[in-house]
Protein backbone atom coordinates (compact mmCIF):
# COMPACT_ATOMS: atom_id res chain seq x y z
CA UNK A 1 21.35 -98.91 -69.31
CA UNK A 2 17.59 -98.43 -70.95
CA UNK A 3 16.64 -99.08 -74.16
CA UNK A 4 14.32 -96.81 -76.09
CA UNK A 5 12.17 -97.98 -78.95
CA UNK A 6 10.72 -96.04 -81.73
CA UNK A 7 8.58 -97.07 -84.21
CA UNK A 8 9.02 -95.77 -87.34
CA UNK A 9 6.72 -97.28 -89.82
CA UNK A 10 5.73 -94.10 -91.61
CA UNK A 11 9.27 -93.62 -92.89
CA UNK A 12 9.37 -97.37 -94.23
CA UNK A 13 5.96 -96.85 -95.70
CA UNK A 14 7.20 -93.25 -97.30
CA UNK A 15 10.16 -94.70 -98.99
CA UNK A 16 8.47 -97.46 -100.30
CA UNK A 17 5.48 -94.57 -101.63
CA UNK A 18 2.99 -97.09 -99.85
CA UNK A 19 -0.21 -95.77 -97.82
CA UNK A 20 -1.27 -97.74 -94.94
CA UNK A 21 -4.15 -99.26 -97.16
CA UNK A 22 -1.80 -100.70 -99.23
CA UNK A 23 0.17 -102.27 -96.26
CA UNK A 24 -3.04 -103.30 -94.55
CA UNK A 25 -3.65 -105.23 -98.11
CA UNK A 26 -0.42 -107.02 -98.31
CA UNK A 27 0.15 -107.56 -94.42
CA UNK A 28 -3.61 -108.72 -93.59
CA UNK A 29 -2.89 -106.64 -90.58
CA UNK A 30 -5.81 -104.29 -90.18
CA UNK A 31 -5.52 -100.78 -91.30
CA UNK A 32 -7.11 -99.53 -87.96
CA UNK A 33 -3.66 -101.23 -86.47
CA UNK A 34 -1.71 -100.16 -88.44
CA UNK A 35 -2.74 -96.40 -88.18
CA UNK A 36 -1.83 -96.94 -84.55
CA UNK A 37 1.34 -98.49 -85.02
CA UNK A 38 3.56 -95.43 -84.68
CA UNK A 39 2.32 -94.28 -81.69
CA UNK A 40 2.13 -97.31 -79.97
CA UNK A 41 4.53 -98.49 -77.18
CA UNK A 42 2.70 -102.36 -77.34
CA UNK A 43 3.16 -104.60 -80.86
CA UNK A 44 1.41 -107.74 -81.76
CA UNK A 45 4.51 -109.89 -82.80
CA UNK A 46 2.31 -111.21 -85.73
CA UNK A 47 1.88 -107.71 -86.49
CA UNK A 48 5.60 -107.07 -86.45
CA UNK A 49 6.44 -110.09 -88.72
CA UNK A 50 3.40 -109.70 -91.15
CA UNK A 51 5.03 -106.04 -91.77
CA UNK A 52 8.38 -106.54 -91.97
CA UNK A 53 7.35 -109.65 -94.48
CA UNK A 54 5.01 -107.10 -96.55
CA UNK A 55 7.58 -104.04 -96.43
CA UNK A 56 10.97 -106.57 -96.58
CA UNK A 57 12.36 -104.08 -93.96
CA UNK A 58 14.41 -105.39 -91.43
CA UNK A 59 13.52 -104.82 -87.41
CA UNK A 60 16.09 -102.09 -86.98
CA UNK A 61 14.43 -100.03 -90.24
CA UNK A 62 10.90 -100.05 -88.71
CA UNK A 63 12.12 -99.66 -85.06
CA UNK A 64 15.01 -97.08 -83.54
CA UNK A 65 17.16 -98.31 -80.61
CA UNK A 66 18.35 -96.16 -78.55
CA UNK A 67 20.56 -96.85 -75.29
CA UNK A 68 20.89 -94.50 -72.95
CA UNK A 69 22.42 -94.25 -69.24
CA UNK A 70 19.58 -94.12 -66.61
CA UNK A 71 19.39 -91.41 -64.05
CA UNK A 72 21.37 -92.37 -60.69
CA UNK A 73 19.05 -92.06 -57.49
């Protein structure tokens, strides 16, 4: 099996009708970061944790999990 993971941080921040400023603000993770975030496949764990703390979202809102079967050689 492989996992995938997504990040998904610009659904969080749509819901909660936040713009990355205002996360930047309240996470004191930089907005230059955060602007990456999405299309990142590398996360600071402090950045993780100050964002989830900010947003109150929980690992599997900001991130999709996916499992799928790898390819047989």
């Amino acid at each position: 099996m492989k996992l995938t993971v997504k990040p998904r941080l610009g659904a969080v921040l749509s819901k909660l009708g936040w713009s990355q400023s205002e996360l930047s603000r309240r996470s004191g993770v930089s907005q230059s970061s955060i602007s990456r975030f999405d299309n990142s496949e590398r996360h600071y764990d402090w950045h993780v944790a100050s964002i989830m703390k900010a947003t109150g979202a929980k690992y599997e809102e900001l991130f999709e999990v996916k499992e799928t079967e790898e390819d047989a050689e």
